[in-house]
C-alpha atoms as a PDB file:
ATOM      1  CA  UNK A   1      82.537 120.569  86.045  1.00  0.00           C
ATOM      2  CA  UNK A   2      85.802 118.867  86.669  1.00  0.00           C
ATOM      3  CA  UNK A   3      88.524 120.923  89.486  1.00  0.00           C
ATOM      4  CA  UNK A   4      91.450 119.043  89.571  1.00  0.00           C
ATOM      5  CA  UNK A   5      93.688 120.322  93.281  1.00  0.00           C
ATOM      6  CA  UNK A   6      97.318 120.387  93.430  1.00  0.00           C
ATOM      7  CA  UNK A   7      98.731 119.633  96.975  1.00  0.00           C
ATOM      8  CA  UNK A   8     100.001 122.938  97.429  1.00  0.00           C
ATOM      9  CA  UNK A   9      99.506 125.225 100.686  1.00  0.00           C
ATOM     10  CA  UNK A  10     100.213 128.642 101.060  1.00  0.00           C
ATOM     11  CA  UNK A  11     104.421 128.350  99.725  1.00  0.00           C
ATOM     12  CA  UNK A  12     106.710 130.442 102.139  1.00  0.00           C
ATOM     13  CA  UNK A  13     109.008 130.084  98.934  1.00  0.00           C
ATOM     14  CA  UNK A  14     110.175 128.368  95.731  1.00  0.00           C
ATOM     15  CA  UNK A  15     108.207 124.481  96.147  1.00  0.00           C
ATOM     16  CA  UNK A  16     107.344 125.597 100.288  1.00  0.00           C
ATOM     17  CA  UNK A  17     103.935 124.809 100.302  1.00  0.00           C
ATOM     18  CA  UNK A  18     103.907 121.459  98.414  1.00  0.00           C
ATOM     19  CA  UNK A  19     102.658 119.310 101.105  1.00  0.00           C
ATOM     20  CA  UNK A  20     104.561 116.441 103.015  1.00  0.00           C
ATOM     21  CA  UNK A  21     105.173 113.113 101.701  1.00  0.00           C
ATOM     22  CA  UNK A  22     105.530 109.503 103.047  1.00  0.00           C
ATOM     23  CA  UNK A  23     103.458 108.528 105.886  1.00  0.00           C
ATOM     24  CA  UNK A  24     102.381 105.107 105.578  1.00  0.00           C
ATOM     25  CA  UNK A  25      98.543 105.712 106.497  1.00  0.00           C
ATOM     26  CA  UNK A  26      97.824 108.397 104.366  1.00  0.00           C
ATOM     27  CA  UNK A  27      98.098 111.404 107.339  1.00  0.00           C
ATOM     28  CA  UNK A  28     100.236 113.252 104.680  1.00  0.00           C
ATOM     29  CA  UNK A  29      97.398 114.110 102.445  1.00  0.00           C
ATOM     30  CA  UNK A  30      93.977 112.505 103.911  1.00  0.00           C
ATOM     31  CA  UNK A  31      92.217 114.403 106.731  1.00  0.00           C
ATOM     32  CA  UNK A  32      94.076 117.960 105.420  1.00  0.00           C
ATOM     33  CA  UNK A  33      93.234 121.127 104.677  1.00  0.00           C
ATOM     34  CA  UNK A  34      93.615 119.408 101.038  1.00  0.00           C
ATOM     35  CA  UNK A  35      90.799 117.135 101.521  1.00  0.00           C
ATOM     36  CA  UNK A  36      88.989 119.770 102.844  1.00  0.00           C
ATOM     37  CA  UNK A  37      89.521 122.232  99.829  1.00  0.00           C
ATOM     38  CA  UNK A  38      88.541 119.121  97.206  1.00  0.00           C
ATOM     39  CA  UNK A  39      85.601 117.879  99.564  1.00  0.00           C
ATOM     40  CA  UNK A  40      83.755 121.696  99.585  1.00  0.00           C
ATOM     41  CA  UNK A  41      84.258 121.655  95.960  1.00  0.00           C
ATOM     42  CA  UNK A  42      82.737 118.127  95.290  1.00  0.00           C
ATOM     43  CA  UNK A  43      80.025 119.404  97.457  1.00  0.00           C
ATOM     44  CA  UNK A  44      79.533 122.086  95.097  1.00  0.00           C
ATOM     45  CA  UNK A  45      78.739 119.615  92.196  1.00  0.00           C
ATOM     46  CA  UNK A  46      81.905 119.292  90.459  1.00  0.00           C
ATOM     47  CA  UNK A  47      83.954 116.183  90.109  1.00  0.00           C
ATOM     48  CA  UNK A  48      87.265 116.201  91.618  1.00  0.00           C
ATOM     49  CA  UNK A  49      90.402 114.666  91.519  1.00  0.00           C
ATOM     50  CA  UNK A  50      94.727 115.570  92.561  1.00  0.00           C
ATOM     51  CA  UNK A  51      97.393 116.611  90.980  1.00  0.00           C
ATOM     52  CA  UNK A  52     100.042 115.127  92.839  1.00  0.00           C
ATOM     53  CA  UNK A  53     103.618 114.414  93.160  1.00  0.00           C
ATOM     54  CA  UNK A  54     103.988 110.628  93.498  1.00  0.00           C
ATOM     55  CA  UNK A  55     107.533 111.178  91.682  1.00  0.00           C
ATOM     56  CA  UNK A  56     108.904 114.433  93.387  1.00  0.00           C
ATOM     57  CA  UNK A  57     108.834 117.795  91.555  1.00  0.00           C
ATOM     58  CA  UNK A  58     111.650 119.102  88.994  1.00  0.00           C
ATOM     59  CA  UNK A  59     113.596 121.097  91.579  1.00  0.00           C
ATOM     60  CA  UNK A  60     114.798 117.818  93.901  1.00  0.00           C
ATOM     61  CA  UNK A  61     116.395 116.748  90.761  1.00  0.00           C
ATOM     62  CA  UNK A  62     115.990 113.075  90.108  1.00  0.00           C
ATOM     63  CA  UNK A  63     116.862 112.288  94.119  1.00  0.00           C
ATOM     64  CA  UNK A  64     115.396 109.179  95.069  1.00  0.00           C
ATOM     65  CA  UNK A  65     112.334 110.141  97.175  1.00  0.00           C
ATOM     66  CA  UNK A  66     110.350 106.989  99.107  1.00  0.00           C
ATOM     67  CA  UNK A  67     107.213 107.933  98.825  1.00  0.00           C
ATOM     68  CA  UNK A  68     105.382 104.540  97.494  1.00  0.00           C
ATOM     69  CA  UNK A  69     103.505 102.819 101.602  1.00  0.00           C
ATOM     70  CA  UNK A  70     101.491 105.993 101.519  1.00  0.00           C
ATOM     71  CA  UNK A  71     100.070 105.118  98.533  1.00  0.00           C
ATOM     72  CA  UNK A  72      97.165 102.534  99.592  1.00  0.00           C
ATOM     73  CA  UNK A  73      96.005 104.512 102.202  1.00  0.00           C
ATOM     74  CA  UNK A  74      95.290 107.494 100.144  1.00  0.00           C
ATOM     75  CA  UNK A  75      93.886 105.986  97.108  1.00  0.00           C
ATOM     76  CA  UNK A  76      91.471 103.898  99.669  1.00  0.00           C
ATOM     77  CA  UNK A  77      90.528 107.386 100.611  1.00  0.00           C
ATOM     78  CA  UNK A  78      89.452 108.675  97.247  1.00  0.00           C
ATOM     79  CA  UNK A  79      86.802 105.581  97.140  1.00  0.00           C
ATOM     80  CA  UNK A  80      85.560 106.405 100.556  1.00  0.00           C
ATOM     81  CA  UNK A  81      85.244 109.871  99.955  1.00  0.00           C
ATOM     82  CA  UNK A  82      84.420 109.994  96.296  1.00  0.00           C
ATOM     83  CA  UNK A  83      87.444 111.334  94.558  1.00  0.00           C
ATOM     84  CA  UNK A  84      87.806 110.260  90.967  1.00  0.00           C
ATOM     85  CA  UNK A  85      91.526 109.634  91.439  1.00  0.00           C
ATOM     86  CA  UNK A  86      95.132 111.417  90.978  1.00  0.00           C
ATOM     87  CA  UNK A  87      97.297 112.524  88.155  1.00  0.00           C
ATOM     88  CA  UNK A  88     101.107 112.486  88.942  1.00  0.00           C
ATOM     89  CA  UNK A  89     103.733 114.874  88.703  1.00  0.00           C
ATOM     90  CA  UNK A  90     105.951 113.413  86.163  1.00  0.00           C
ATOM     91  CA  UNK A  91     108.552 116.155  85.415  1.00  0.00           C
ATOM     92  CA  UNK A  92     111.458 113.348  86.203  1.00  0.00           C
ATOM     93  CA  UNK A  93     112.438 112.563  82.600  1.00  0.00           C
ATOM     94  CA  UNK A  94     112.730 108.859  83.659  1.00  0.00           C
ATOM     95  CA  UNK A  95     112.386 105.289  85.234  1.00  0.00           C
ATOM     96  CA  UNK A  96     114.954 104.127  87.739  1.00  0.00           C
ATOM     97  CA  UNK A  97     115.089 107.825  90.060  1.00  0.00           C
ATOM     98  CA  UNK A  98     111.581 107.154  91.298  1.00  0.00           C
ATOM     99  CA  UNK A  99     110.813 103.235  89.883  1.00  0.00           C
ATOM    100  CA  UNK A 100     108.909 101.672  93.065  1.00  0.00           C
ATOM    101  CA  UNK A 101     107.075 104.802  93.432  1.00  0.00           C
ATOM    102  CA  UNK A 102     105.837 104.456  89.138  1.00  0.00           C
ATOM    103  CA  UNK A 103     105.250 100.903  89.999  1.00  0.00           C
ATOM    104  CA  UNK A 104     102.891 101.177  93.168  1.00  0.00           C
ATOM    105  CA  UNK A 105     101.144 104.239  91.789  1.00  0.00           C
ATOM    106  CA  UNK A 106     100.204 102.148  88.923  1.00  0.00           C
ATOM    107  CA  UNK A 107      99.046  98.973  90.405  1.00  0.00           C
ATOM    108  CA  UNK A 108      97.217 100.585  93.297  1.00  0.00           C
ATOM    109  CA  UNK A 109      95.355 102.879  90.716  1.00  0.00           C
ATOM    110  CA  UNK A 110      94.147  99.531  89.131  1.00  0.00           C
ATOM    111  CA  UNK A 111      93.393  97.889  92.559  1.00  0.00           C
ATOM    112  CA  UNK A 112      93.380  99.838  95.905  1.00  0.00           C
ATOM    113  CA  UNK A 113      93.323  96.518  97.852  1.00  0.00           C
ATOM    114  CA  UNK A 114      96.678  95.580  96.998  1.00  0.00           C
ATOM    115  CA  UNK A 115      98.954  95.952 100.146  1.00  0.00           C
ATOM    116  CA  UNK A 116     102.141  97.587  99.866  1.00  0.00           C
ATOM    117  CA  UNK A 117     103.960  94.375 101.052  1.00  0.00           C
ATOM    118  CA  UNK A 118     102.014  92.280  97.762  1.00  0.00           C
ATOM    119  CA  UNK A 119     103.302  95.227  95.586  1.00  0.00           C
ATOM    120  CA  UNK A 120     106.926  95.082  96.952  1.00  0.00           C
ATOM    121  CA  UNK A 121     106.906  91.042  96.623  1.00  0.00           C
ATOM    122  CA  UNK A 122     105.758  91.451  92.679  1.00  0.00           C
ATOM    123  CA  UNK A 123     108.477  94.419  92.195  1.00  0.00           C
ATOM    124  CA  UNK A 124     111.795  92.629  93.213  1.00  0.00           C
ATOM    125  CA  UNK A 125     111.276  89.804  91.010  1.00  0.00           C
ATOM    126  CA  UNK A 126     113.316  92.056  88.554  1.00  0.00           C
ATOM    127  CA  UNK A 127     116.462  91.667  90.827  1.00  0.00           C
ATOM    128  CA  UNK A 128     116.619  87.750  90.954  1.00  0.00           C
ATOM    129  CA  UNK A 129     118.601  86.068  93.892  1.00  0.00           C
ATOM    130  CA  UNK A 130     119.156  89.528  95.377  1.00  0.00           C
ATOM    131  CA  UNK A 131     115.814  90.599  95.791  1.00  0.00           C
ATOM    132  CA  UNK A 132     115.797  89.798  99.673  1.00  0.00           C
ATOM    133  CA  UNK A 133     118.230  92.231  99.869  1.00  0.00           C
ATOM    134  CA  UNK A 134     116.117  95.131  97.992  1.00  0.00           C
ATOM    135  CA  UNK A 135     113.608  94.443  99.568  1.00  0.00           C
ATOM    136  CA  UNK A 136     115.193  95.212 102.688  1.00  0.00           C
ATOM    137  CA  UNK A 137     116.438  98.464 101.096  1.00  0.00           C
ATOM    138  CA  UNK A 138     113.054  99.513  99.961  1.00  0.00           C
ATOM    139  CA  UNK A 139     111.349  98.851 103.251  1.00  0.00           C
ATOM    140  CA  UNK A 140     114.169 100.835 105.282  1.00  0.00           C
ATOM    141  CA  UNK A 141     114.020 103.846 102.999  1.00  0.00           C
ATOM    142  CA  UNK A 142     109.656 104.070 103.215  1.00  0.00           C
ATOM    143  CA  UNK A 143     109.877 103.265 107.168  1.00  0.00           C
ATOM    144  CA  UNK A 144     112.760 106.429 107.483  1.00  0.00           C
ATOM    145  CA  UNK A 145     109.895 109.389 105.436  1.00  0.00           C
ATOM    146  CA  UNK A 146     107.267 109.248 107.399  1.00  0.00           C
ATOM    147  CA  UNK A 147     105.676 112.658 106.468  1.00  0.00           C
ATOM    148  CA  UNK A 148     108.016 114.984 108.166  1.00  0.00           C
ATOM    149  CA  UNK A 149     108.952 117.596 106.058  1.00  0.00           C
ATOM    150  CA  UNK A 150     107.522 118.617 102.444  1.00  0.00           C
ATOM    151  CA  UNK A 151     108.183 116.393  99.016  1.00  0.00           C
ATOM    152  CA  UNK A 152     110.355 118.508  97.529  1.00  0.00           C
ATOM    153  CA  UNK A 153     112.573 117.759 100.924  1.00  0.00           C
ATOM    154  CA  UNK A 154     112.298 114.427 101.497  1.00  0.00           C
ATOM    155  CA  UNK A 155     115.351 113.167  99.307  1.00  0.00           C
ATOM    156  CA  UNK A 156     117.302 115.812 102.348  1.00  0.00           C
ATOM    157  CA  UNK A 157     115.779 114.127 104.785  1.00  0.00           C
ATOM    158  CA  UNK A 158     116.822 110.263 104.084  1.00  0.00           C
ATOM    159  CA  UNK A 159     119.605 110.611 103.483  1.00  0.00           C
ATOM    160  CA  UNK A 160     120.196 112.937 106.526  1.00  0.00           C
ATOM    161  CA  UNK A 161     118.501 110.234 108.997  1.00  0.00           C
ATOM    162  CA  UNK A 162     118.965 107.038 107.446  1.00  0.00           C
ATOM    163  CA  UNK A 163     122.284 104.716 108.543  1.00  0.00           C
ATOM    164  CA  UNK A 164     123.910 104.791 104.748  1.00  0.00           C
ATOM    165  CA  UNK A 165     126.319 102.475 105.220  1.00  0.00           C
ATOM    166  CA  UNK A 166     123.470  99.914 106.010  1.00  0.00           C
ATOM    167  CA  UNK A 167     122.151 100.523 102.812  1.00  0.00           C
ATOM    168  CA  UNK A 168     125.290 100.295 100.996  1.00  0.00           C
ATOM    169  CA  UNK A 169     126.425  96.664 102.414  1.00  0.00           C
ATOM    170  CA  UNK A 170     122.896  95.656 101.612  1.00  0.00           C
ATOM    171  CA  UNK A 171     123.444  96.410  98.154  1.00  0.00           C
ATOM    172  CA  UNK A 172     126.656  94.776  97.894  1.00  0.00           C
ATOM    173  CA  UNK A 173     125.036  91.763  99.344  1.00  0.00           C
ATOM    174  CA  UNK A 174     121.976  92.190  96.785  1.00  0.00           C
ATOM    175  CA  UNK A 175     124.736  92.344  93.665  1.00  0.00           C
ATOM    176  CA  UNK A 176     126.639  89.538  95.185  1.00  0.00           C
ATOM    177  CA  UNK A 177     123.527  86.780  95.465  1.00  0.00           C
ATOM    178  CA  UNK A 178     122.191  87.907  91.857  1.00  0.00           C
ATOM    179  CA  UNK A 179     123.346  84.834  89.220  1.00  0.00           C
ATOM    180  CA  UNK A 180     122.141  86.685  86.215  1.00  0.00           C
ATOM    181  CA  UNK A 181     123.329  89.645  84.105  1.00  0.00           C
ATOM    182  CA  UNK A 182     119.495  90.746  84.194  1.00  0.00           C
ATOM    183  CA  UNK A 183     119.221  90.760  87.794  1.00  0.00           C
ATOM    184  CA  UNK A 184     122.728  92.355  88.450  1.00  0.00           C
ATOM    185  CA  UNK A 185     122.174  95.025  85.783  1.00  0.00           C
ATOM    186  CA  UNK A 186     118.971  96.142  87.759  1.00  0.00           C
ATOM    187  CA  UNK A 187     120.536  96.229  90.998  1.00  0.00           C
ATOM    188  CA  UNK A 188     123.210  98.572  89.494  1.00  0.00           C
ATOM    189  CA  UNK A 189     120.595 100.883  88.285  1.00  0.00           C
ATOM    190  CA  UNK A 190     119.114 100.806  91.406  1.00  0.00           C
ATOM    191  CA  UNK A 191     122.406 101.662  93.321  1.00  0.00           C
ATOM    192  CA  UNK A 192     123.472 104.021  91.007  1.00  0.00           C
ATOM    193  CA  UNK A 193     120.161 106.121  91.562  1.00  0.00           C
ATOM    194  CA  UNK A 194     121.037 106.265  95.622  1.00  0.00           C
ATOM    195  CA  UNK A 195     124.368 106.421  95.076  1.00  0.00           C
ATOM    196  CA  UNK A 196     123.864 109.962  93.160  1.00  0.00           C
ATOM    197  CA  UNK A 197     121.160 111.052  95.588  1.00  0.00           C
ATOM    198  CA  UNK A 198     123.836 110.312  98.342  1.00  0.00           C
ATOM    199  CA  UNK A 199     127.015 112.347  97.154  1.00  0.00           C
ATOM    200  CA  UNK A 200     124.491 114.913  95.116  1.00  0.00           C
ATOM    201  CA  UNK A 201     124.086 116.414  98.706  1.00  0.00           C
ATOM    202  CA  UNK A 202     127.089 116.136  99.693  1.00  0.00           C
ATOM    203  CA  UNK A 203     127.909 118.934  97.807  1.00  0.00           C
ATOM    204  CA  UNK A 204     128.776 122.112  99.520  1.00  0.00           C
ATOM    205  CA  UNK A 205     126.459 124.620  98.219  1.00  0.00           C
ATOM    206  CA  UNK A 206     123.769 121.903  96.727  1.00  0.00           C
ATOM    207  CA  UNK A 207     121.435 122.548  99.999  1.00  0.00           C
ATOM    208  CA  UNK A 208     121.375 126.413  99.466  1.00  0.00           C
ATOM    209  CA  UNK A 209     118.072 126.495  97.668  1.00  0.00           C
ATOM    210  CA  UNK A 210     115.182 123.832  97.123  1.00  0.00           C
ATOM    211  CA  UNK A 211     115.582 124.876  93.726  1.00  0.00           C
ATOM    212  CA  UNK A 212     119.180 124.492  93.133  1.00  0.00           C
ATOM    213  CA  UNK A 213     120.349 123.264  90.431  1.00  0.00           C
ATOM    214  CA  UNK A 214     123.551 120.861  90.871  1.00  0.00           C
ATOM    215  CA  UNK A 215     125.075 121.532  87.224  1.00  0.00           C
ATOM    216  CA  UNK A 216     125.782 125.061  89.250  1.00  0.00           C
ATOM    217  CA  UNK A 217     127.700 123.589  92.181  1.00  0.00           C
ATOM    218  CA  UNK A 218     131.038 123.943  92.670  1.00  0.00           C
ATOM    219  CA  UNK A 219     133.602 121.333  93.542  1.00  0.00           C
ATOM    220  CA  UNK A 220     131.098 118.140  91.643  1.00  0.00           C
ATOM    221  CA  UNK A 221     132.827 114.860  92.568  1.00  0.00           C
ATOM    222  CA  UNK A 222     134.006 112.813  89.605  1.00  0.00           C
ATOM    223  CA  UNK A 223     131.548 109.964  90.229  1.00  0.00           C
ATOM    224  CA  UNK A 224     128.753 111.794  89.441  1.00  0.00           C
ATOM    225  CA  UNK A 225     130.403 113.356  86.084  1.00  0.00           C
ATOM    226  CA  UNK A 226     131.238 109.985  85.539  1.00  0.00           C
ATOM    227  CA  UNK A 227     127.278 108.692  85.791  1.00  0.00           C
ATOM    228  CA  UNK A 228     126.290 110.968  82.925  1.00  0.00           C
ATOM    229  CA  UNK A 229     127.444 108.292  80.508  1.00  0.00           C
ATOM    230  CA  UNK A 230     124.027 106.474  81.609  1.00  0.00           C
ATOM    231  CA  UNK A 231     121.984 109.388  81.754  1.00  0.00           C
ATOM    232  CA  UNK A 232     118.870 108.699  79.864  1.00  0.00           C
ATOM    233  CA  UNK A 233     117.314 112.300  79.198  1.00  0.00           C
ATOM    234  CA  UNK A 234     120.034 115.069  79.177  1.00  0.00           C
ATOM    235  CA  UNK A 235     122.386 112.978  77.310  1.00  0.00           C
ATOM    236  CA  UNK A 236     120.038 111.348  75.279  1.00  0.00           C
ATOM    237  CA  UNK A 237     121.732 107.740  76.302  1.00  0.00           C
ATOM    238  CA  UNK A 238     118.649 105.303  75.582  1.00  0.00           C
ATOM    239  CA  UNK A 239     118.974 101.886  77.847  1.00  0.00           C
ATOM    240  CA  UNK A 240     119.391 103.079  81.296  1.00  0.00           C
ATOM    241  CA  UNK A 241     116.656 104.961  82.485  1.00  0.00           C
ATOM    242  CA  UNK A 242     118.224 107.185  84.823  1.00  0.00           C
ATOM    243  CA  UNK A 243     118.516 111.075  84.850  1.00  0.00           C
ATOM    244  CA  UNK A 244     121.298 112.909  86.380  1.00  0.00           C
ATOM    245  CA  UNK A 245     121.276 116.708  85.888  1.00  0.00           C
ATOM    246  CA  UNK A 246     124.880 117.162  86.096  1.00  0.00           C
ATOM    247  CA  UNK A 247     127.330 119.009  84.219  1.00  0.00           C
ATOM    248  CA  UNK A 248     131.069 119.482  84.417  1.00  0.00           C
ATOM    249  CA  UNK A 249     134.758 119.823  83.011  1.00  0.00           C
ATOM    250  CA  UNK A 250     136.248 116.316  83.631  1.00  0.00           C
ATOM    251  CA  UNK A 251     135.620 112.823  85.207  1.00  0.00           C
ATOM    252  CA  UNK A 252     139.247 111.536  84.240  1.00  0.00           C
ATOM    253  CA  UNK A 253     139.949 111.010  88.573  1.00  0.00           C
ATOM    254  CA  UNK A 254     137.145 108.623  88.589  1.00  0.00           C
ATOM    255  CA  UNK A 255     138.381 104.395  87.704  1.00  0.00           C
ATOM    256  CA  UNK A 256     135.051 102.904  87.443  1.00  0.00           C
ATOM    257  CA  UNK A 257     134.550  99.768  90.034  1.00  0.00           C
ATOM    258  CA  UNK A 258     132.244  96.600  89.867  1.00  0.00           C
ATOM    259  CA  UNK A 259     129.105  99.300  90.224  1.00  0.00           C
ATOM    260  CA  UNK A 260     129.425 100.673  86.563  1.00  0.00           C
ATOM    261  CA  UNK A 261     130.356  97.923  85.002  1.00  0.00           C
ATOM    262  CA  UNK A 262     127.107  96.646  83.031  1.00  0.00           C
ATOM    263  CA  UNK A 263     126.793  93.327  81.919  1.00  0.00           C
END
């Protein structure tokens, strides 16, 4: 007999009980009433496994979500303690939105001795001279989640506690050391996925509900109408990577700057 356990507790309401997310030694899911619920049923013969959400669930809609230096010390867990593994949540429709999170769960499930410093040094490769610069962006965003509130709030949280404008003259730094198209390209794609989680919650009424949906807010800036031209799933624009769930009447106020300008 296989039972496979979604992280879910007891929900208060829509996504509530989905449990919390980004704490760098694994307190977010080992050592829980979630590991207790999979351990009595491994101790009642059947094999056992998670159903987890390593890239956010549908209703935070494509925010970025940090969620990748937890990873090693959970999946070190599941060899201590027997658990086959984890299946992922993969209702984001893409690559870039949750990218370092894909690329850790995947390494890690092939080798759960790899630190999350060696998989950050083999991940920024892909952004040439500016990878110092990601890197510093990637480590800033895991240190900021650190398991306080639920998944499918973590995108609120960061960019509710983390100093933005850090991250954005770290980015302009990473785009400005990068000598190829290549490496540029990919720190665009990068940008443009916390650039949309920033202003995304910005939005008025886009904090009403987890499950709100942000082609129903009012007042969208023209930026984000403007990203939907890379939008990789609801627009069906191959190349990019990148979903925005966005809809609106006009992006004509927007004049595109050195950040949407692909090479």
């Amino acid at each position: 007999m296989m039972v496979i356990e979604a992280t879910w507790e007891h929900p208060e309401g829509l996504y509530r009980g989905i449990r919390n997310g980004g704490a760098a030694d694994g307190s977010s899911l080992n050592n829980t009433l979630y590991e207790e619920n999979i351990l009595q049923w491994k101790k009642a013969g059947a094999e056992v496994m998670y159903y987890d959400y390593y890239m956010s669930v549908y209703a935070t809609k494509q925010r970025y979500t940090p969620l990748a230096d937890e990873v090693q010390a959970i999946w070190k867990r599941f060899i201590e303690k027997g658990i086959l593994g984890s299946a992922t949540q993969i209702e984001c429709f893409n690559l870039w939105n949750y990218i370092f999170n894909f690329y850790t769960f995947g390494r890690t499930g092939y080798d759960t001795e790899i630190s999350f410093e060696e998989n950050l040094e083999r991940f920024i490769v892909i952004f040439g001279e500016g990878a110092p610069w990601i890197k510093k962006i990637i480590r800033e965003t895991e240190e900021c989640v650190e398991g306080q509130v639920g998944i499918p709030f973590c995108a609120f949280y960061l960019m509710d506690n983390i100093d933005k404008e850090k991250i954005y003259s770290w980015y302009e730094k990473a785009l400005d050391a990068a000598k190829t198209p290549l490496a540029r390209n990919n720190i665009r794609l990068m940008r443009m996925v916390w650039r949309y989680s920033d202003i995304s919650l910005d939005i008025e009424n886009a904090r009403a509900l987890t499950g709100e949906k942000v082609r129903e807010c009012e007042n969208i800036p023209c930026e984000l109408l403007y990203m939907n031209k890379y939008d990789s799933f609801w627009k069906e624009q191959t190349g990019y990577g990148v979903a925005f769930p966005i809809t609106g009447r006009t992006d004509e106020k927007f004049i595109p700057d050195k950040w949407y300008d692909f090479e």
